[in-house]
PDB file of N, CA and C in Angstrom:
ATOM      1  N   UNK A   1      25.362  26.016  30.703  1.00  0.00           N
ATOM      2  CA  UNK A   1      26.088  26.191  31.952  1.00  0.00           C
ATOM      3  C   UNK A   1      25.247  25.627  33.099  1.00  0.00           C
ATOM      4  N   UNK A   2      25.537  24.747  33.854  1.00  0.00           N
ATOM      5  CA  UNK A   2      25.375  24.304  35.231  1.00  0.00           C
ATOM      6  C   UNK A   2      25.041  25.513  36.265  1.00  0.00           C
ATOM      7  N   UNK A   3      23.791  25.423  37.262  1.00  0.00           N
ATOM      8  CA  UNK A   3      23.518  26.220  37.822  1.00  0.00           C
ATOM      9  C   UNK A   3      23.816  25.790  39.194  1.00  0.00           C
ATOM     10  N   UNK A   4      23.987  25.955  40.036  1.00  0.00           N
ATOM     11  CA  UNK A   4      24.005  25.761  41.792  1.00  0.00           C
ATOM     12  C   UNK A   4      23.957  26.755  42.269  1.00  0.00           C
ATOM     13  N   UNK A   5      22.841  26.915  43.617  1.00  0.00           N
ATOM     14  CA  UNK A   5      22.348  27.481  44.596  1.00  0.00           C
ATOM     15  C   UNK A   5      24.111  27.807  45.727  1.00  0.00           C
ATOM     16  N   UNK A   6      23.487  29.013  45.942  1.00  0.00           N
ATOM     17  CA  UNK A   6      24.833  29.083  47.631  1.00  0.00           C
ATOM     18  C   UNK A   6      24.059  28.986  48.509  1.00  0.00           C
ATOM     19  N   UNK A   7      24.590  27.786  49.381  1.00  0.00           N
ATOM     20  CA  UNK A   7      23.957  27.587  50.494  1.00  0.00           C
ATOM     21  C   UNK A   7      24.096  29.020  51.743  1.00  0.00           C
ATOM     22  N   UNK A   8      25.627  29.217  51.248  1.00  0.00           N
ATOM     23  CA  UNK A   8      26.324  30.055  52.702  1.00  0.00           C
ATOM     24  C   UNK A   8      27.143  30.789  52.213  1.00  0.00           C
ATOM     25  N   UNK A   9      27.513  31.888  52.654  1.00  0.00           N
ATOM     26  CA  UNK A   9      28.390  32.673  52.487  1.00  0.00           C
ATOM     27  C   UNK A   9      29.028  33.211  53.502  1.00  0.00           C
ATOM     28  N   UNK A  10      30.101  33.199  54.051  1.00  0.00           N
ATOM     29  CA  UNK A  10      30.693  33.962  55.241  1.00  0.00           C
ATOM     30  C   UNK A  10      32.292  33.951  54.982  1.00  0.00           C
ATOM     31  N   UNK A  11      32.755  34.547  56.580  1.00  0.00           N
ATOM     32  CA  UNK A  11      33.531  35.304  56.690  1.00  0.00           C
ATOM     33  C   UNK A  11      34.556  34.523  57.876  1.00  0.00           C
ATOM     34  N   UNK A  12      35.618  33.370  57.943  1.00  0.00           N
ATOM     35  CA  UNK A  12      35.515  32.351  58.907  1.00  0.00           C
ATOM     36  C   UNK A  12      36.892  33.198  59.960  1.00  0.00           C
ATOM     37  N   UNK A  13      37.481  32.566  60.558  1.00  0.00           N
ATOM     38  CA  UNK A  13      37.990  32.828  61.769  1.00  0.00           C
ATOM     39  C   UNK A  13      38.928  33.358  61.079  1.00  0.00           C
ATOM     40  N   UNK A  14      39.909  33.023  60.064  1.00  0.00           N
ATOM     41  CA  UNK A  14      41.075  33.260  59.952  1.00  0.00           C
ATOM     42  C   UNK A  14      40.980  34.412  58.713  1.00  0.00           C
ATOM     43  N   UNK A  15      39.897  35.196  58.431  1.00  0.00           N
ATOM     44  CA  UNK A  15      39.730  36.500  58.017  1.00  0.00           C
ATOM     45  C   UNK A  15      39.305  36.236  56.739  1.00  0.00           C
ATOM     46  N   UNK A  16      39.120  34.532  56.048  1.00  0.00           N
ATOM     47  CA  UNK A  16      39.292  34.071  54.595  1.00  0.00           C
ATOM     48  C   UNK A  16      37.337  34.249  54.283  1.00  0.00           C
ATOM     49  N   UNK A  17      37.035  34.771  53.080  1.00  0.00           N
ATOM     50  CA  UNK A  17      35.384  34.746  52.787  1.00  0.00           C
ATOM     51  C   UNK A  17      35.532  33.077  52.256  1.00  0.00           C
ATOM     52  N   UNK A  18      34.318  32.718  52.569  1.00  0.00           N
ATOM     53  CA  UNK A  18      33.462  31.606  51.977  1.00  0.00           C
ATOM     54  C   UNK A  18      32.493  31.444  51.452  1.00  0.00           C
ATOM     55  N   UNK A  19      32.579  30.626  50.165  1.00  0.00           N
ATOM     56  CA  UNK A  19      31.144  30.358  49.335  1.00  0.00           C
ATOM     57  C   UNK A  19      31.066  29.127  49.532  1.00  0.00           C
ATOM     58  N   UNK A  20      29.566  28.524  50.221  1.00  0.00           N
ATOM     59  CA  UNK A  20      29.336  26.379  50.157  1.00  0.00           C
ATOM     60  C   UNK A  20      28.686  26.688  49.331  1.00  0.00           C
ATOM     61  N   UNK A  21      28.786  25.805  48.107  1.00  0.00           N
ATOM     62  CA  UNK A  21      27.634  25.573  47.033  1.00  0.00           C
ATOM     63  C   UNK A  21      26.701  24.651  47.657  1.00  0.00           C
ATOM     64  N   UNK A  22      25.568  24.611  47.170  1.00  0.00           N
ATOM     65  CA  UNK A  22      24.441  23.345  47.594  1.00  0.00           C
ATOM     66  C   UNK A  22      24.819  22.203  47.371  1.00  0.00           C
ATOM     67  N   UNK A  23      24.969  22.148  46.159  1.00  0.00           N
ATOM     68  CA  UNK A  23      25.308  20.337  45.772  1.00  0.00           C
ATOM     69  C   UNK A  23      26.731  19.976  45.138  1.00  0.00           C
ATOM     70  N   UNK A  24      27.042  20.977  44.437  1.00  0.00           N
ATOM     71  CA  UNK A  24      28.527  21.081  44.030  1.00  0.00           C
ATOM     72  C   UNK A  24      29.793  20.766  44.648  1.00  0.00           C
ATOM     73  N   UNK A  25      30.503  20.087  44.102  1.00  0.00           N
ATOM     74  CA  UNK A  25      31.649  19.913  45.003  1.00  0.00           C
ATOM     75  C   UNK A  25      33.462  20.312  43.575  1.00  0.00           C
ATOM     76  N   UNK A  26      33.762  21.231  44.375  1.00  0.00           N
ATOM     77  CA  UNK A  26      34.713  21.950  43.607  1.00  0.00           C
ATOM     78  C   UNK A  26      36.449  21.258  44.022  1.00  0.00           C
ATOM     79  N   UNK A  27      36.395  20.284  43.873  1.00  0.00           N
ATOM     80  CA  UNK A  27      37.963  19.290  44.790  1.00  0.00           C
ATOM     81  C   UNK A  27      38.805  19.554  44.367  1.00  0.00           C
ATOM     82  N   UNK A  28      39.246  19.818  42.964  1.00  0.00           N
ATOM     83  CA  UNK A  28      40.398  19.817  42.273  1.00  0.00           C
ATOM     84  C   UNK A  28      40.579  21.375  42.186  1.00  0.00           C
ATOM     85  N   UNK A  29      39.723  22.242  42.218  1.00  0.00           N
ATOM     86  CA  UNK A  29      40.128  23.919  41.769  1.00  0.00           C
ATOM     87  C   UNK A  29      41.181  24.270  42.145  1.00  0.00           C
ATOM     88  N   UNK A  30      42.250  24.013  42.973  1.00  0.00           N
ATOM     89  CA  UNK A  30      43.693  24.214  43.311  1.00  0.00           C
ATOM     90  C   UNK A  30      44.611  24.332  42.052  1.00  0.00           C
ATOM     91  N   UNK A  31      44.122  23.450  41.258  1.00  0.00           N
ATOM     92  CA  UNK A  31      44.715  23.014  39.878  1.00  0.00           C
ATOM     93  C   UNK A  31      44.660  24.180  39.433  1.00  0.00           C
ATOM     94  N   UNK A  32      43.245  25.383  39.292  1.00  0.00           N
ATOM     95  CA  UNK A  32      43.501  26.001  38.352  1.00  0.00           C
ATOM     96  C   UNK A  32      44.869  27.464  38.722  1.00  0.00           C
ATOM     97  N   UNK A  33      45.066  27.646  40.113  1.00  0.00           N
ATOM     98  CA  UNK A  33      46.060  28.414  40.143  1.00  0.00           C
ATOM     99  C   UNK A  33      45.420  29.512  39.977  1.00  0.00           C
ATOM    100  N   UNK A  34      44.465  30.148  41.522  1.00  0.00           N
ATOM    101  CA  UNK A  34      44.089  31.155  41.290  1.00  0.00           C
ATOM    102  C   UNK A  34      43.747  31.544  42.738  1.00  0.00           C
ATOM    103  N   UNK A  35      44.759  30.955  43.106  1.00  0.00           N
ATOM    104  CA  UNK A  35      44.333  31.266  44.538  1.00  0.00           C
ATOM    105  C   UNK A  35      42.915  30.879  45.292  1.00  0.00           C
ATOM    106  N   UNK A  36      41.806  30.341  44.560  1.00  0.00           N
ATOM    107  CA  UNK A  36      40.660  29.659  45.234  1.00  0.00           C
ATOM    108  C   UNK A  36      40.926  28.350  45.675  1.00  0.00           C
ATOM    109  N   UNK A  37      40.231  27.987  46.682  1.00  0.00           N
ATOM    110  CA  UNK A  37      40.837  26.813  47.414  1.00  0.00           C
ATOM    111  C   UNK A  37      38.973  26.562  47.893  1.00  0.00           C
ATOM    112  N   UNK A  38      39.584  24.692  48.557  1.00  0.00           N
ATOM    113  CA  UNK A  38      38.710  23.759  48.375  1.00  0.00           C
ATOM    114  C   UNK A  38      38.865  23.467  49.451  1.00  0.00           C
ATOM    115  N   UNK A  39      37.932  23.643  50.982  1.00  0.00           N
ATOM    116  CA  UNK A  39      37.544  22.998  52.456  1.00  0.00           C
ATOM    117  C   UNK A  39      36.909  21.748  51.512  1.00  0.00           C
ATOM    118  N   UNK A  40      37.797  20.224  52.053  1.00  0.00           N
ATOM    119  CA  UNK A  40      36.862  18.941  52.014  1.00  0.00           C
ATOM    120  C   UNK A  40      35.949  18.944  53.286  1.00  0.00           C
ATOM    121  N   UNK A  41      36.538  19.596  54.584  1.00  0.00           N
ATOM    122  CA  UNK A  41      35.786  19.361  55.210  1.00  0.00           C
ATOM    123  C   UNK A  41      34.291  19.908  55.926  1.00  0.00           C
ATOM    124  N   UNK A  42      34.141  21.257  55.187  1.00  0.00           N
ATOM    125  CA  UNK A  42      33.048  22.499  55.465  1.00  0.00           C
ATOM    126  C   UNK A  42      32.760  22.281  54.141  1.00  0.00           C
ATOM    127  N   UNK A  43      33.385  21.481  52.926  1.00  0.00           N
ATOM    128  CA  UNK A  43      32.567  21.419  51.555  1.00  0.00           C
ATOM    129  C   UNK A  43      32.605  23.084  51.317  1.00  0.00           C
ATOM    130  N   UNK A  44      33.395  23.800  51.244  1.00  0.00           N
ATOM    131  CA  UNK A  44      33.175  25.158  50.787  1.00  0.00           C
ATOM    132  C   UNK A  44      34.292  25.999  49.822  1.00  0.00           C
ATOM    133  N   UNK A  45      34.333  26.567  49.146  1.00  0.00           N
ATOM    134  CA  UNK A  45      35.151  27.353  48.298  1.00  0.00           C
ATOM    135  C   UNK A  45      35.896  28.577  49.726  1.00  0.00           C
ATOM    136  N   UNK A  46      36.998  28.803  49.372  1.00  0.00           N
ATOM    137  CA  UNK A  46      37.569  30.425  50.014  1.00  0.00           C
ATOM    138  C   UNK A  46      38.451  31.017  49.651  1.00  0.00           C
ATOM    139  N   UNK A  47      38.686  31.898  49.754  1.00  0.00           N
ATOM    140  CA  UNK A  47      39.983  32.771  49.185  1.00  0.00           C
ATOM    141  C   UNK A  47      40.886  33.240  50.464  1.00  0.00           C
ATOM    142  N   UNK A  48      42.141  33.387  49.963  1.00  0.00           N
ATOM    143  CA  UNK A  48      43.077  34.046  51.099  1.00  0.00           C
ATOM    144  C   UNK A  48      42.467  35.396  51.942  1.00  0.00           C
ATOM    145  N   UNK A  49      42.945  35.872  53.172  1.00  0.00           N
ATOM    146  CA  UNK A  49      42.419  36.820  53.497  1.00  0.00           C
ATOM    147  C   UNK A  49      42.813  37.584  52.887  1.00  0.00           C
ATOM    148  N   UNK A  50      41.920  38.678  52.523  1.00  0.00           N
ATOM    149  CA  UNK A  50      42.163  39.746  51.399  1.00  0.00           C
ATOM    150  C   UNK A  50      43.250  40.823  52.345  1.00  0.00           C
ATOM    151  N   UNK A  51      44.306  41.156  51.205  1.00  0.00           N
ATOM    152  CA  UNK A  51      44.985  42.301  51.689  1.00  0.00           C
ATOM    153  C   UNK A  51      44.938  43.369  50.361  1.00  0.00           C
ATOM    154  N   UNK A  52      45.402  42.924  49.219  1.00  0.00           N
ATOM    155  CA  UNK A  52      45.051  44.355  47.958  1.00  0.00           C
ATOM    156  C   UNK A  52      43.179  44.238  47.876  1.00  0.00           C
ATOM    157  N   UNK A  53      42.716  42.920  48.122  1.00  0.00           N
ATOM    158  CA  UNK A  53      41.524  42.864  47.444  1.00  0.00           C
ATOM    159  C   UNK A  53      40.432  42.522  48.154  1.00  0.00           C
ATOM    160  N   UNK A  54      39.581  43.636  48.285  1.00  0.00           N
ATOM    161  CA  UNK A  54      38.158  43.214  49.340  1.00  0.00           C
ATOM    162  C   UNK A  54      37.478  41.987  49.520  1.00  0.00           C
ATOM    163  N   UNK A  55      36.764  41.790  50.468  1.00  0.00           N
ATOM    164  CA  UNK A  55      36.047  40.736  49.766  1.00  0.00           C
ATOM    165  C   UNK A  55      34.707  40.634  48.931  1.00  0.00           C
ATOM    166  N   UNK A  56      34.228  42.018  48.346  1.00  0.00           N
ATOM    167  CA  UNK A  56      33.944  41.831  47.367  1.00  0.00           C
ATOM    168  C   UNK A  56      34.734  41.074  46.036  1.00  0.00           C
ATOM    169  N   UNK A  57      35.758  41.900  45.733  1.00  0.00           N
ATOM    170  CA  UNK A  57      36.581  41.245  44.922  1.00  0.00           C
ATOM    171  C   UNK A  57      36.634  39.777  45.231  1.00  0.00           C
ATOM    172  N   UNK A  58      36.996  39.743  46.148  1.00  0.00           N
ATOM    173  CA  UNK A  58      37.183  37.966  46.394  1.00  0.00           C
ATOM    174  C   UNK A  58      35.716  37.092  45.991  1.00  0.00           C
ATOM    175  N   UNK A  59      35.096  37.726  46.265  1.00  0.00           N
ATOM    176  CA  UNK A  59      33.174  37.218  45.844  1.00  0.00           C
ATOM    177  C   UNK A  59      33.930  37.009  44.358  1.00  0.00           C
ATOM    178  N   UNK A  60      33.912  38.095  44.063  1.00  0.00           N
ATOM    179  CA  UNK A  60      33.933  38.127  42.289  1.00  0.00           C
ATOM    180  C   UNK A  60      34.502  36.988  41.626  1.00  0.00           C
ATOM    181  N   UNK A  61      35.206  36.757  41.931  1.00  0.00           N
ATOM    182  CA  UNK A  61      36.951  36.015  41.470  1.00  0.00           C
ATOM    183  C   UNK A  61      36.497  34.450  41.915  1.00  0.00           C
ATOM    184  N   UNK A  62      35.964  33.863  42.522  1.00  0.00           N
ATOM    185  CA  UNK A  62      35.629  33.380  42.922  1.00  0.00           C
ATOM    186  C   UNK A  62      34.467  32.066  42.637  1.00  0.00           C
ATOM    187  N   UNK A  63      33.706  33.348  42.173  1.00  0.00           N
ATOM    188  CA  UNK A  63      32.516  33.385  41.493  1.00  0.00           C
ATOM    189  C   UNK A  63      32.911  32.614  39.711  1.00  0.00           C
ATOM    190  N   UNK A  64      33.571  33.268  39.389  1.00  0.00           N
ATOM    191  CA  UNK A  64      34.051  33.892  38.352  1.00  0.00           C
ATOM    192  C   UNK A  64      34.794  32.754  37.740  1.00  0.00           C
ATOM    193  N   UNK A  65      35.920  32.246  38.573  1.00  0.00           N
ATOM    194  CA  UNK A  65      36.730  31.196  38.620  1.00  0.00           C
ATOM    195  C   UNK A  65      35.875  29.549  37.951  1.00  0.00           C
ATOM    196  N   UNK A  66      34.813  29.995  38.968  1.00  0.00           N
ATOM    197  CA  UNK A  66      34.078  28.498  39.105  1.00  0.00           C
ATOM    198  C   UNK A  66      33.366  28.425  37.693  1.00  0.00           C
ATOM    199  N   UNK A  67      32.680  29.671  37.466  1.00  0.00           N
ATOM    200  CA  UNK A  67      32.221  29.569  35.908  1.00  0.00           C
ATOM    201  C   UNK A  67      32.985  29.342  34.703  1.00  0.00           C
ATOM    202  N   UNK A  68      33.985  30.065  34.717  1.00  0.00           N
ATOM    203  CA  UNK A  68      35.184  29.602  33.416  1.00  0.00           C
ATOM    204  C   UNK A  68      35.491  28.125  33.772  1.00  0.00           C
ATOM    205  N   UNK A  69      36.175  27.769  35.149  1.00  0.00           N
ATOM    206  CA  UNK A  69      36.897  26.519  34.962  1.00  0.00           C
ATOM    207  C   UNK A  69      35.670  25.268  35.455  1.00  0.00           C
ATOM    208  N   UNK A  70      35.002  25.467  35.464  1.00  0.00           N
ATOM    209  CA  UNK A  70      33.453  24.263  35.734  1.00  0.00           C
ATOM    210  C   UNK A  70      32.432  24.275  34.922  1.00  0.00           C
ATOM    211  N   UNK A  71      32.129  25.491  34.158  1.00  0.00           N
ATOM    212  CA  UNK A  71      30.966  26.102  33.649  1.00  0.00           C
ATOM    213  C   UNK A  71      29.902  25.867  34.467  1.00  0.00           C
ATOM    214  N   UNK A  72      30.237  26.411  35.750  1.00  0.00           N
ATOM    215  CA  UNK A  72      29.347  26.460  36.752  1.00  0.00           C
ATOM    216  C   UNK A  72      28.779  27.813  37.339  1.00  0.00           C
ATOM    217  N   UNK A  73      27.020  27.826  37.654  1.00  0.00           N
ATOM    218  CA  UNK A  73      27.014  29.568  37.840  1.00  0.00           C
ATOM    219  C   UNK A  73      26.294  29.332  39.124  1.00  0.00           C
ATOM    220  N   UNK A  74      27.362  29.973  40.074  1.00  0.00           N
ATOM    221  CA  UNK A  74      26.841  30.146  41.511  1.00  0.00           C
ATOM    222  C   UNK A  74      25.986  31.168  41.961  1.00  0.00           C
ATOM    223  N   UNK A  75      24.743  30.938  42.313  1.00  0.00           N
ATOM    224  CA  UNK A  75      23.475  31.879  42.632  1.00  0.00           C
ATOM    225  C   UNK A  75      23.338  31.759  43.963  1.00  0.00           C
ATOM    226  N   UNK A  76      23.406  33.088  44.665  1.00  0.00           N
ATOM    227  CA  UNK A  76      22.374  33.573  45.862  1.00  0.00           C
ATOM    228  C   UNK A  76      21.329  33.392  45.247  1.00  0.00           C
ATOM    229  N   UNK A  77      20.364  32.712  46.857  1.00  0.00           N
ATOM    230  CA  UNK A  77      18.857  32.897  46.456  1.00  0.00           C
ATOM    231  C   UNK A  77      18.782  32.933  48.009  1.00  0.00           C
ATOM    232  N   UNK A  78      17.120  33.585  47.897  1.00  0.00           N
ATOM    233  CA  UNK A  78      16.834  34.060  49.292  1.00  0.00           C
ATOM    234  C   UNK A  78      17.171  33.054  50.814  1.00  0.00           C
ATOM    235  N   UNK A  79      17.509  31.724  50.306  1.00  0.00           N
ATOM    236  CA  UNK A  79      17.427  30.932  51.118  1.00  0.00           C
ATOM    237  C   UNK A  79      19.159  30.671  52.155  1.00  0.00           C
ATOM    238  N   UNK A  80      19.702  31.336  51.361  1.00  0.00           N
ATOM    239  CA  UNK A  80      21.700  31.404  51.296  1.00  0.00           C
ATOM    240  C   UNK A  80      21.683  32.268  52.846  1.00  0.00           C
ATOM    241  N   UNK A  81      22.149  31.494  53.636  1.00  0.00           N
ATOM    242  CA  UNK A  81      22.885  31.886  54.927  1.00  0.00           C
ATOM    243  C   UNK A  81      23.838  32.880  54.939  1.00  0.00           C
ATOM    244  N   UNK A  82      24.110  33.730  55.944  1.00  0.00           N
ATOM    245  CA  UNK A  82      25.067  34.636  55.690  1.00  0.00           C
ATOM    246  C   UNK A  82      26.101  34.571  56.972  1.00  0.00           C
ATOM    247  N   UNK A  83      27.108  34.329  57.140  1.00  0.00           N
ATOM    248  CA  UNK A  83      27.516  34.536  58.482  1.00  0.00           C
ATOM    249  C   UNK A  83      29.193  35.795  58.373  1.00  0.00           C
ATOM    250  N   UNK A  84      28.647  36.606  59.553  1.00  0.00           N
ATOM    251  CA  UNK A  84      29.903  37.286  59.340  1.00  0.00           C
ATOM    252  C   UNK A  84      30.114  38.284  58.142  1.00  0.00           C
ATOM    253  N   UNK A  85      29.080  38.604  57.790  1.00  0.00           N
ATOM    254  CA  UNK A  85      28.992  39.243  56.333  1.00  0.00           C
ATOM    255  C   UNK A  85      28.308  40.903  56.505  1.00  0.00           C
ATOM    256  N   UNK A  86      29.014  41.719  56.771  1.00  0.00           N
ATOM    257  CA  UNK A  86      28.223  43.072  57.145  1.00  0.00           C
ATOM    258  C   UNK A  86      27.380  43.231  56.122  1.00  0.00           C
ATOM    259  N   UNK A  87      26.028  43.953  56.249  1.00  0.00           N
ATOM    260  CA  UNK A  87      25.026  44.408  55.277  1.00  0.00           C
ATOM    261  C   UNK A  87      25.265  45.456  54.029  1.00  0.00           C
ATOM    262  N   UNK A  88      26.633  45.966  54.431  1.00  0.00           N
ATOM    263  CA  UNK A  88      27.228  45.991  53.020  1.00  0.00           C
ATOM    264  C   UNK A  88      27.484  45.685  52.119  1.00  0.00           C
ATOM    265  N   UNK A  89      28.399  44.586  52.659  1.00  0.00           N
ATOM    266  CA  UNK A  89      29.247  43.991  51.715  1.00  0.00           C
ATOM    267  C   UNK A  89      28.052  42.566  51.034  1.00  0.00           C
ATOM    268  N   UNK A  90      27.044  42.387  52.351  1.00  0.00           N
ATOM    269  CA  UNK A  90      25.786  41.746  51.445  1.00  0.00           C
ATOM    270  C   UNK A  90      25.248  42.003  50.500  1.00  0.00           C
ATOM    271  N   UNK A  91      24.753  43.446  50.521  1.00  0.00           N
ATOM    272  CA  UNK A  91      24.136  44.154  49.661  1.00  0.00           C
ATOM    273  C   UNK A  91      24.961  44.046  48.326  1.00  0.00           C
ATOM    274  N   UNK A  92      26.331  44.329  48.115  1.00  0.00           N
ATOM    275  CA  UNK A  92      27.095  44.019  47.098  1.00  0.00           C
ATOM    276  C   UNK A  92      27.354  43.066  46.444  1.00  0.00           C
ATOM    277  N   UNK A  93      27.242  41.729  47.378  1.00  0.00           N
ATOM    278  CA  UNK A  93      26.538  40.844  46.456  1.00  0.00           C
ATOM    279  C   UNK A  93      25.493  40.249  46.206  1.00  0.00           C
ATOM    280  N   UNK A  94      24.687  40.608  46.173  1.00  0.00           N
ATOM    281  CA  UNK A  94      23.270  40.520  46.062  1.00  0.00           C
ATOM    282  C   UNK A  94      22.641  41.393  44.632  1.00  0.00           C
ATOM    283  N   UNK A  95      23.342  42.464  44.733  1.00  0.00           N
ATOM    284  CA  UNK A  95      23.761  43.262  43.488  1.00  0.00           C
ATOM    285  C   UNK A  95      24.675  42.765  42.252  1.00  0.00           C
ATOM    286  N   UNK A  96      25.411  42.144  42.569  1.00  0.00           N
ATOM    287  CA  UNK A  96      26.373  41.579  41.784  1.00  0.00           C
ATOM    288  C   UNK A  96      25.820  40.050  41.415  1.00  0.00           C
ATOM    289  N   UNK A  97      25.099  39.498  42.021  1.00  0.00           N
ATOM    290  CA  UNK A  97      24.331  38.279  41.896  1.00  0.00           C
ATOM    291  C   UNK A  97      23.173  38.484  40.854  1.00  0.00           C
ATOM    292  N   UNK A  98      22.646  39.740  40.676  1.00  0.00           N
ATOM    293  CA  UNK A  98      21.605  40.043  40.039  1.00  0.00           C
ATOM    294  C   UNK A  98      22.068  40.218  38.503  1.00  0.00           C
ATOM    295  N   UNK A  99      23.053  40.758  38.351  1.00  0.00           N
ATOM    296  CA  UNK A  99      23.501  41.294  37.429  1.00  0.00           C
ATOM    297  C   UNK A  99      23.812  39.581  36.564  1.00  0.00           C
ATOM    298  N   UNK A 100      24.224  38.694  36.827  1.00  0.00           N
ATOM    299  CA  UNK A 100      24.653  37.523  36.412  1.00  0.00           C
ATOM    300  C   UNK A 100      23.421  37.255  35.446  1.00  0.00           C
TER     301      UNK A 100
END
């Protein structure tokens, strides 16, 4: 399995979370029909704004998505930006990052 760093993680205007991978570029994931979607122009993964599903969940799924349909494994490392991300919901993934 393919490894890539997260550059960033946040939380953008229109309520949607974001993952930028470092070097990865995810263009086609629309295809897989899972509701993850592809900024060409911020280069970043996001999900709809969550209404049944936190954005933990949305981390997850996300996450999750990219490994089944890329065999790609997206890692926090200390260097991953955070914007918009309460120290909660950090902490949760940071926890959930570990566990991988």
């Amino acid at each position: 399995m393919d490894i890539d760093h997260i550059e960033a993680i946040g939380i953008n205007e229109q309520g949607q979370l974001y993952v930028k991978p470092c070097k990865k570029q995810f263009t086609l994931i629309w295809r897989s029909a899972t509701q993850v979607h592809w900024n060409d122009t911020g280069s970043y993964l996001y999900s709809p704004k969550p209404t049944e599903w936190s954005y933990m969940d949305w981390y997850k799924h996300i996450v999750t998505v990219i490994a089944d349909e890329y065999n790609c494994k997206l890692l926090v490392v200390n260097d991953t930006l955070w914007y918009s991300v309460d120290n909660e919901l950090k902490g949760q993934i940071i926890n959930f990052n570990s566990e991988l």
